[in-house]
Protein backbone atom coordinates (compact mmCIF):
# COMPACT_ATOMS: atom_id res chain seq x y z
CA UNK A 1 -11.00 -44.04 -3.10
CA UNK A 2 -13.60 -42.98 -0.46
CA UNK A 3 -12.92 -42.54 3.25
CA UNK A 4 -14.35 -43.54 6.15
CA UNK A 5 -15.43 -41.02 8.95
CA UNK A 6 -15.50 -42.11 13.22
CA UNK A 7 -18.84 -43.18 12.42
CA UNK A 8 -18.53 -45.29 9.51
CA UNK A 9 -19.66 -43.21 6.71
CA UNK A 10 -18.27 -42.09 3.33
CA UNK A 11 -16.39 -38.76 4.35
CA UNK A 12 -17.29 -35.96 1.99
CA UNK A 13 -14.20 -35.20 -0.45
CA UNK A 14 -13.54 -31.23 0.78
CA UNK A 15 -13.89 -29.14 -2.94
CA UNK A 16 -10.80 -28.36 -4.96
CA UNK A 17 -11.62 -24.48 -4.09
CA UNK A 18 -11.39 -24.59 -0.36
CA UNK A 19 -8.71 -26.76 -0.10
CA UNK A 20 -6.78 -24.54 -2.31
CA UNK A 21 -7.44 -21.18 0.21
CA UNK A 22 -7.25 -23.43 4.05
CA UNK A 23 -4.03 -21.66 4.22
CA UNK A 24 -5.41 -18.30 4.20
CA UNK A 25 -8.28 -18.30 7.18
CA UNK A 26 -11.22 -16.07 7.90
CA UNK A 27 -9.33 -13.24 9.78
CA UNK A 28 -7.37 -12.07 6.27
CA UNK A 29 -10.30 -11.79 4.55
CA UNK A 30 -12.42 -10.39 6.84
CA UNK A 31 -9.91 -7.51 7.75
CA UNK A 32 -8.93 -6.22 4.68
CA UNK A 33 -12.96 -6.59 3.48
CA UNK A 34 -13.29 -4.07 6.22
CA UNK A 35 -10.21 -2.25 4.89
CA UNK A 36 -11.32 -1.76 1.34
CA UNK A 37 -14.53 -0.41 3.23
CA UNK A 38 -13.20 2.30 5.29
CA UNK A 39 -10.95 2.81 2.78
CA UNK A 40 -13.37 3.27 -0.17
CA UNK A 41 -15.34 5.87 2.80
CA UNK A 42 -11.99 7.79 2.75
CA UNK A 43 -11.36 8.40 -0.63
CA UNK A 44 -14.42 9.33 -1.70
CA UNK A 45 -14.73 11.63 1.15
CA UNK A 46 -11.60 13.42 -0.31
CA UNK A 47 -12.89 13.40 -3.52
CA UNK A 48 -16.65 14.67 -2.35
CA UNK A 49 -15.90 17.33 0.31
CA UNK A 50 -12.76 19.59 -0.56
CA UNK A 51 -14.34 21.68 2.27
CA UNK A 52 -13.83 19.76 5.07
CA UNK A 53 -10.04 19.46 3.69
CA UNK A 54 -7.75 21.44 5.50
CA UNK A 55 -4.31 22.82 4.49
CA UNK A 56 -3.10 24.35 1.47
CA UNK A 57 -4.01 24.24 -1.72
CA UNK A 58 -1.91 22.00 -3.67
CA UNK A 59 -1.75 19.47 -0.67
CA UNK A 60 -6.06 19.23 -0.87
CA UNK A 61 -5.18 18.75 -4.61
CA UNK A 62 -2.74 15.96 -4.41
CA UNK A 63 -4.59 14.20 -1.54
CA UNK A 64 -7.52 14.01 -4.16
CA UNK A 65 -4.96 12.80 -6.84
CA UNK A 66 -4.24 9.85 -4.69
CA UNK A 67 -7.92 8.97 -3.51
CA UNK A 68 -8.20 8.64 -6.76
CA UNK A 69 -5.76 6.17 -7.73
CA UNK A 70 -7.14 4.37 -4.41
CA UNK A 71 -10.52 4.18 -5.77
CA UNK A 72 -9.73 2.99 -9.32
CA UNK A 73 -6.32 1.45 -8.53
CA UNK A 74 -5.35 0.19 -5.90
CA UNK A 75 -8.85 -1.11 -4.13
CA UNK A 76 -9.91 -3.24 -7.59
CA UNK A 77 -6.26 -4.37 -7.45
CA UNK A 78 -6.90 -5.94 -3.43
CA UNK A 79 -10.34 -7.04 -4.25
CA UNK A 80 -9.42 -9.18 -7.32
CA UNK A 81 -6.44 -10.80 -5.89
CA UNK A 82 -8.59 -11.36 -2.56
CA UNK A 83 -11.40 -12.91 -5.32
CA UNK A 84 -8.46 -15.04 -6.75
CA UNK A 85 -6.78 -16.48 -3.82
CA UNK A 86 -10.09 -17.42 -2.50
CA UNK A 87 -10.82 -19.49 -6.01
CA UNK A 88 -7.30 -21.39 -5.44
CA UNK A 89 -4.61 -19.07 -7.18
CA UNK A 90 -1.87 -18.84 -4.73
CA UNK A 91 0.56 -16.76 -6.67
CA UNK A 92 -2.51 -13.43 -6.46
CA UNK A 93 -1.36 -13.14 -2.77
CA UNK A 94 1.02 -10.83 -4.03
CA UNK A 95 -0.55 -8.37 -5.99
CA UNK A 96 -3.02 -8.86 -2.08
CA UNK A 97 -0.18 -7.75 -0.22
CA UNK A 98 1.03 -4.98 -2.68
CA UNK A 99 -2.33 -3.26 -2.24
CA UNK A 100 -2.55 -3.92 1.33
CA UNK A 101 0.85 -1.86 1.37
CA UNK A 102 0.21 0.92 -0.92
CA UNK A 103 -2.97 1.29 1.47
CA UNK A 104 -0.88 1.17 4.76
CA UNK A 105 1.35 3.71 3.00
CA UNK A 106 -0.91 6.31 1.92
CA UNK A 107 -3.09 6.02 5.28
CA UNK A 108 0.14 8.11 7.24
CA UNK A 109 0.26 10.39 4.25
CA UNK A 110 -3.71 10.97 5.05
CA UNK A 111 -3.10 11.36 8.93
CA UNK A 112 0.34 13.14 9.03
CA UNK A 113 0.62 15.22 5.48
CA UNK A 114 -3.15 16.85 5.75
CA UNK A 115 -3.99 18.48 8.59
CA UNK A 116 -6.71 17.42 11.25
CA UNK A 117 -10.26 17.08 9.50
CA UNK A 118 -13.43 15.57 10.21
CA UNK A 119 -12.48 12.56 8.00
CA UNK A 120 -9.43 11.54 10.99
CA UNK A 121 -11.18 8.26 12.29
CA UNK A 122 -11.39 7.21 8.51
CA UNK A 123 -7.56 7.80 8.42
CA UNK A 124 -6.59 5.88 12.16
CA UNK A 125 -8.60 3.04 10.78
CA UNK A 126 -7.15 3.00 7.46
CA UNK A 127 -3.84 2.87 8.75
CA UNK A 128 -4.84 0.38 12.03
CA UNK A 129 -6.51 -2.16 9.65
CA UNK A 130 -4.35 -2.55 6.74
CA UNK A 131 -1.53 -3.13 9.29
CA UNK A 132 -3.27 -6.01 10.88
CA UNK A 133 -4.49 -7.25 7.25
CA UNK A 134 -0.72 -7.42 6.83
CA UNK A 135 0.35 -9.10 9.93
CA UNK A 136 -2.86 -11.45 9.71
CA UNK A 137 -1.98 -12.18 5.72
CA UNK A 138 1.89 -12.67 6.31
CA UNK A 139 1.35 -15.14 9.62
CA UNK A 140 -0.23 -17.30 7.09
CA UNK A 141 1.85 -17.05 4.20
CA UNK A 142 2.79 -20.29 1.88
CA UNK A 143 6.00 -18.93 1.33
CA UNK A 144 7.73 -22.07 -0.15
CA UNK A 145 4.95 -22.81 -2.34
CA UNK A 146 4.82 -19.06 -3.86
CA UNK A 147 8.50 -19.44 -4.22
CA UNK A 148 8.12 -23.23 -6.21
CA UNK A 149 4.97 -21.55 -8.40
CA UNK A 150 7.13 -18.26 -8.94
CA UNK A 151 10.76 -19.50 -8.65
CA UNK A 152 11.70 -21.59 -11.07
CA UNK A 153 11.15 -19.21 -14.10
CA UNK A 154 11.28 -15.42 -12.48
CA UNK A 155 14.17 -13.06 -13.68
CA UNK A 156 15.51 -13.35 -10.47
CA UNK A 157 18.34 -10.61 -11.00
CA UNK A 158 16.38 -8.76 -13.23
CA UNK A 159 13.80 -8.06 -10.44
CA UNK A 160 16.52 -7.69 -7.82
CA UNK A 161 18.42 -5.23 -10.05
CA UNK A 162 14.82 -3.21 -10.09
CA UNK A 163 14.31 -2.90 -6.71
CA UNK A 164 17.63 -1.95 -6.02
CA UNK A 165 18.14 0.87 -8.57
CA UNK A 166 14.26 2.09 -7.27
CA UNK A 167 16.22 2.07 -3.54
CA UNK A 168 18.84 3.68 -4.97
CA UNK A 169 17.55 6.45 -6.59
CA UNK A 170 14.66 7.15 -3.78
CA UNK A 171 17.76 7.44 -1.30
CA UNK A 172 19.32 9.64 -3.26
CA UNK A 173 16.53 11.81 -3.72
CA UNK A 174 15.71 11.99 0.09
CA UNK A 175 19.54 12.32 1.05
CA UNK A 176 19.72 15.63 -1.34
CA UNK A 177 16.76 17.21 0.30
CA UNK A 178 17.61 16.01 3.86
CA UNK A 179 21.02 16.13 4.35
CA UNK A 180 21.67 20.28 3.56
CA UNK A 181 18.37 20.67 6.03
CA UNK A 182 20.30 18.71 9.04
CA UNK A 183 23.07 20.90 8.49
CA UNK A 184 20.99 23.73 8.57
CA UNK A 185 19.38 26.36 11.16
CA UNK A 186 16.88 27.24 8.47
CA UNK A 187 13.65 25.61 7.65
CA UNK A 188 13.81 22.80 5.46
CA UNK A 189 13.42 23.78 1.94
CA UNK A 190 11.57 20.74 0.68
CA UNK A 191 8.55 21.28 2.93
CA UNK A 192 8.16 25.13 2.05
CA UNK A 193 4.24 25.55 0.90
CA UNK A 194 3.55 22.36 2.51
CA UNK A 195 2.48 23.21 5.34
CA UNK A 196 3.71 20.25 7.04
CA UNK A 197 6.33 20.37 9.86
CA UNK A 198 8.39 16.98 8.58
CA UNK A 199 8.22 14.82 5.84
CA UNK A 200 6.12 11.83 6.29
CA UNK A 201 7.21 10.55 2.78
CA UNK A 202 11.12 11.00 3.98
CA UNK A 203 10.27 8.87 6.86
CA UNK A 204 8.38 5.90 5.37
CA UNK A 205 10.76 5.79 2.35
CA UNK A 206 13.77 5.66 4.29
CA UNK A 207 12.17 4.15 7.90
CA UNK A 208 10.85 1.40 5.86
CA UNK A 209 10.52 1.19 2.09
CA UNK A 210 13.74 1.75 1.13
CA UNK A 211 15.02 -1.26 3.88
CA UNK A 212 12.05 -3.58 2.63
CA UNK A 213 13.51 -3.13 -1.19
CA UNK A 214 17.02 -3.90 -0.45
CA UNK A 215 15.90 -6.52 1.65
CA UNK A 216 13.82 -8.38 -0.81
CA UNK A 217 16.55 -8.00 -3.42
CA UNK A 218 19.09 -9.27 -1.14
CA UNK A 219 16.55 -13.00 -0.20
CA UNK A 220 15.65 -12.86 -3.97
CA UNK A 221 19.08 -13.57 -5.40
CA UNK A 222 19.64 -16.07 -2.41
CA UNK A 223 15.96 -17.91 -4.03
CA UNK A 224 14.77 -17.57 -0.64
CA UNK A 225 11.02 -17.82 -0.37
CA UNK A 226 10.64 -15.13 1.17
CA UNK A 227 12.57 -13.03 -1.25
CA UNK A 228 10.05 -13.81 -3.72
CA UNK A 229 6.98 -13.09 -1.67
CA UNK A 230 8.55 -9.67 -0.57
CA UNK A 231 9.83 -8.85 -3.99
CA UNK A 232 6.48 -9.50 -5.58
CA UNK A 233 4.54 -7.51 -3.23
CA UNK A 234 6.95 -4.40 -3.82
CA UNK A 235 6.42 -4.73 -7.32
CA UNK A 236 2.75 -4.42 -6.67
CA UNK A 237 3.60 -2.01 -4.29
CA UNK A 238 5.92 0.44 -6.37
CA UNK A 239 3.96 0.46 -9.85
CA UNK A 240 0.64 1.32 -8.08
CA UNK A 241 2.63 4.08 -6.01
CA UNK A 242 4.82 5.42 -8.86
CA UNK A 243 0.85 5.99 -10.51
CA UNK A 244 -0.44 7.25 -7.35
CA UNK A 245 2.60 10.06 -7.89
CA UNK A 246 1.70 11.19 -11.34
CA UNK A 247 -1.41 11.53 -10.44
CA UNK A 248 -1.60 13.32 -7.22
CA UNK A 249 1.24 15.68 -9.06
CA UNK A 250 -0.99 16.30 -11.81
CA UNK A 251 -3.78 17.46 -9.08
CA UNK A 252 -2.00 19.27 -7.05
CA UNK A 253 -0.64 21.26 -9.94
CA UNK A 254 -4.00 21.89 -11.24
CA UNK A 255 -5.03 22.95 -7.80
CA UNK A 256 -2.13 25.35 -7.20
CA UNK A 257 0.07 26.22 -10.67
CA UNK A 258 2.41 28.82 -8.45
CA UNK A 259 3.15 25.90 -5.92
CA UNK A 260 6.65 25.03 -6.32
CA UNK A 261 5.84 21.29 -4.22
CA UNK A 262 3.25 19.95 -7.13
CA UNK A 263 4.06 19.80 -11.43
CA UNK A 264 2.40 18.24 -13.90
CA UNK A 265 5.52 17.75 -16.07
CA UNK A 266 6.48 14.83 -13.83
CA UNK A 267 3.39 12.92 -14.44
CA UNK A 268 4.60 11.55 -18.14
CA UNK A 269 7.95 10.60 -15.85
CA UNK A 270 5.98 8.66 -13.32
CA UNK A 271 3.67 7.42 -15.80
CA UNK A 272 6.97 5.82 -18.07
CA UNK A 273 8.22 4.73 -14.52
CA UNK A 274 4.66 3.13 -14.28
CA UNK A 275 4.84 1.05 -17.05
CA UNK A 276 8.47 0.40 -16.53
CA UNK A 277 7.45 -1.33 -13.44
CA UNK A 278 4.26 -3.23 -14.46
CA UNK A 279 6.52 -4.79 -17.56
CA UNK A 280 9.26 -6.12 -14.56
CA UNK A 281 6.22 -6.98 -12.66
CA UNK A 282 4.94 -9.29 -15.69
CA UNK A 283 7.96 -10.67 -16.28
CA UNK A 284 7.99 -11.94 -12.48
CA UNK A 285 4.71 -13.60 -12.62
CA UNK A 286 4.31 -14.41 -15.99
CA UNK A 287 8.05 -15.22 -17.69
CA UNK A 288 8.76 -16.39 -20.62
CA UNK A 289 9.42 -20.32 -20.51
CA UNK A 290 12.42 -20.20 -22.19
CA UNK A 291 13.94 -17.94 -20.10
CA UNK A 292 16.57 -18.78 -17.61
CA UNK A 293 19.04 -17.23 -15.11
């Protein structure tokens, strides 16, 4: 049935599409359209001028390995779930916020694990805007309405059980090359040929990634909404960072064979680890119906 407006007249019905996406907003979308921007301006400035990179030469190499997977990765990943939340599918806000994350990620790997170039003001806005994309996307979030489209078929412990083996065996990693270099009056030994003075990739993983996973296990086996927007993203977040590490392997190898910090034979592992994580990833948006908990 029509409705009436102040002024008497038929009100026009608002289309299916936009009432779908009101919950998202202008400033999302306008942010992280300038993010895929800057971002698209950084890595292909990697990937155009190894001269202006500075450091050595398996750290160039990788750095190009992961503009890369930002090019033909993760920014077609942001701009199709951007193109699908705006057409009414609420459940591609995850694979949105995954990307915004791998992109938040790899912007303080760009600042802090390559020295100073002429590409830094790509770099501080890299890392400036995908944060606020975040805080902009995540102050709007429909989290009980992800959870009811997700929840009530998602291999709840399944997923949990993922993220907390991928904390797992990321701590352990980073506790054997950390823990002997505390103790220690000698340089570290993982950041020998780096360059670097600390590990930036120590300090997001456990700072913040490692947290985040346990954390979103933890509110996922509680069927909290939240758990299932947090879990989602670092599914998103983890399979198109586990490629991202192949790859930039695989480069940096090729750039510098001798380099003990760069090998190509852990690209197939990453690459399994890949998959591994895109098939848990399915099974959390797409389960099977007969499946239950």
């Amino acid at each position: 049935m029509a409705t009436l407006t102040e002024t008497g007249s038929p009100a026009r019905p608002m289309p299916e599409g936009r009432a779908a996406v009101d919950w998202v907003g202008r400033v999302p979308f306008a942010l992280s359209i300038a993010l895929a921007l800057d971002t698209f301006a950084a890595a292909a400035t990697a990937l155009l001028f190894r001269e202006a990179l500075r450091g050595p030469a398996v750290n160039i190499g990788s750095m190009q390995g992961t503009a890369l997977v930002l090019l033909v990765v993760t920014l077609p990943v942001l701009a199709a779930s951007m193109a699908l939340v705006s057409r009414g599918v609420t459940v591609a806000v995850i694979g949105w916020l995954g990307a915004l994350g791998s992109i938040a990620y790899q912007s303080v790997l760009f600042l802090f694990g390559t020295p100073f170039n002429a590409f830094f003001f790509l770099y501080v806005a890299m890392l400036s805007l995908s944060i606020w994309s975040l805080v902009a996307l995540v102050a709007r979030m429909p989290s009980a309405r992800l959870a009811e489209e997700v929840g009530a078929r998602a291999p709840v412990r399944l997923v949990a059980g993922y993220l907390r083996i991928n904390a797992a065996l990321f701590l352990g990693l980073w506790l054997k090359a950390t823990v002997p270099a505390v103790l220690s009056a000698e340089p570290p030994a993982f950041l020998a040929g780096t360059g670097m003075t600390t590990g930036p990739v120590q300090i997001l993983d456990l700072g913040f990634t490692l947290p985040l996973l346990t954390l979103g296990a933890v509110l996922l086996l509680r069927r909290r909404p939240w758990g299932y927007v947090l879990s989602g993203a670092l599914l998103v977040t983890l399979a198109i960072e586990t490629a991202s590490i192949g790859v930039d392997q695989w480069f940096g190898h090729a750039a510098d064979p001798a380099s003990p910090v760069a090998s190509d034979a852990l690209t197939p592992v990453f690459a399994v680890m890949t998959a591994l994580g895109l098939a848990v990833l399915a099974l959390f948006l797409r389960p099977p119906a007969v499946r239950r908990n």
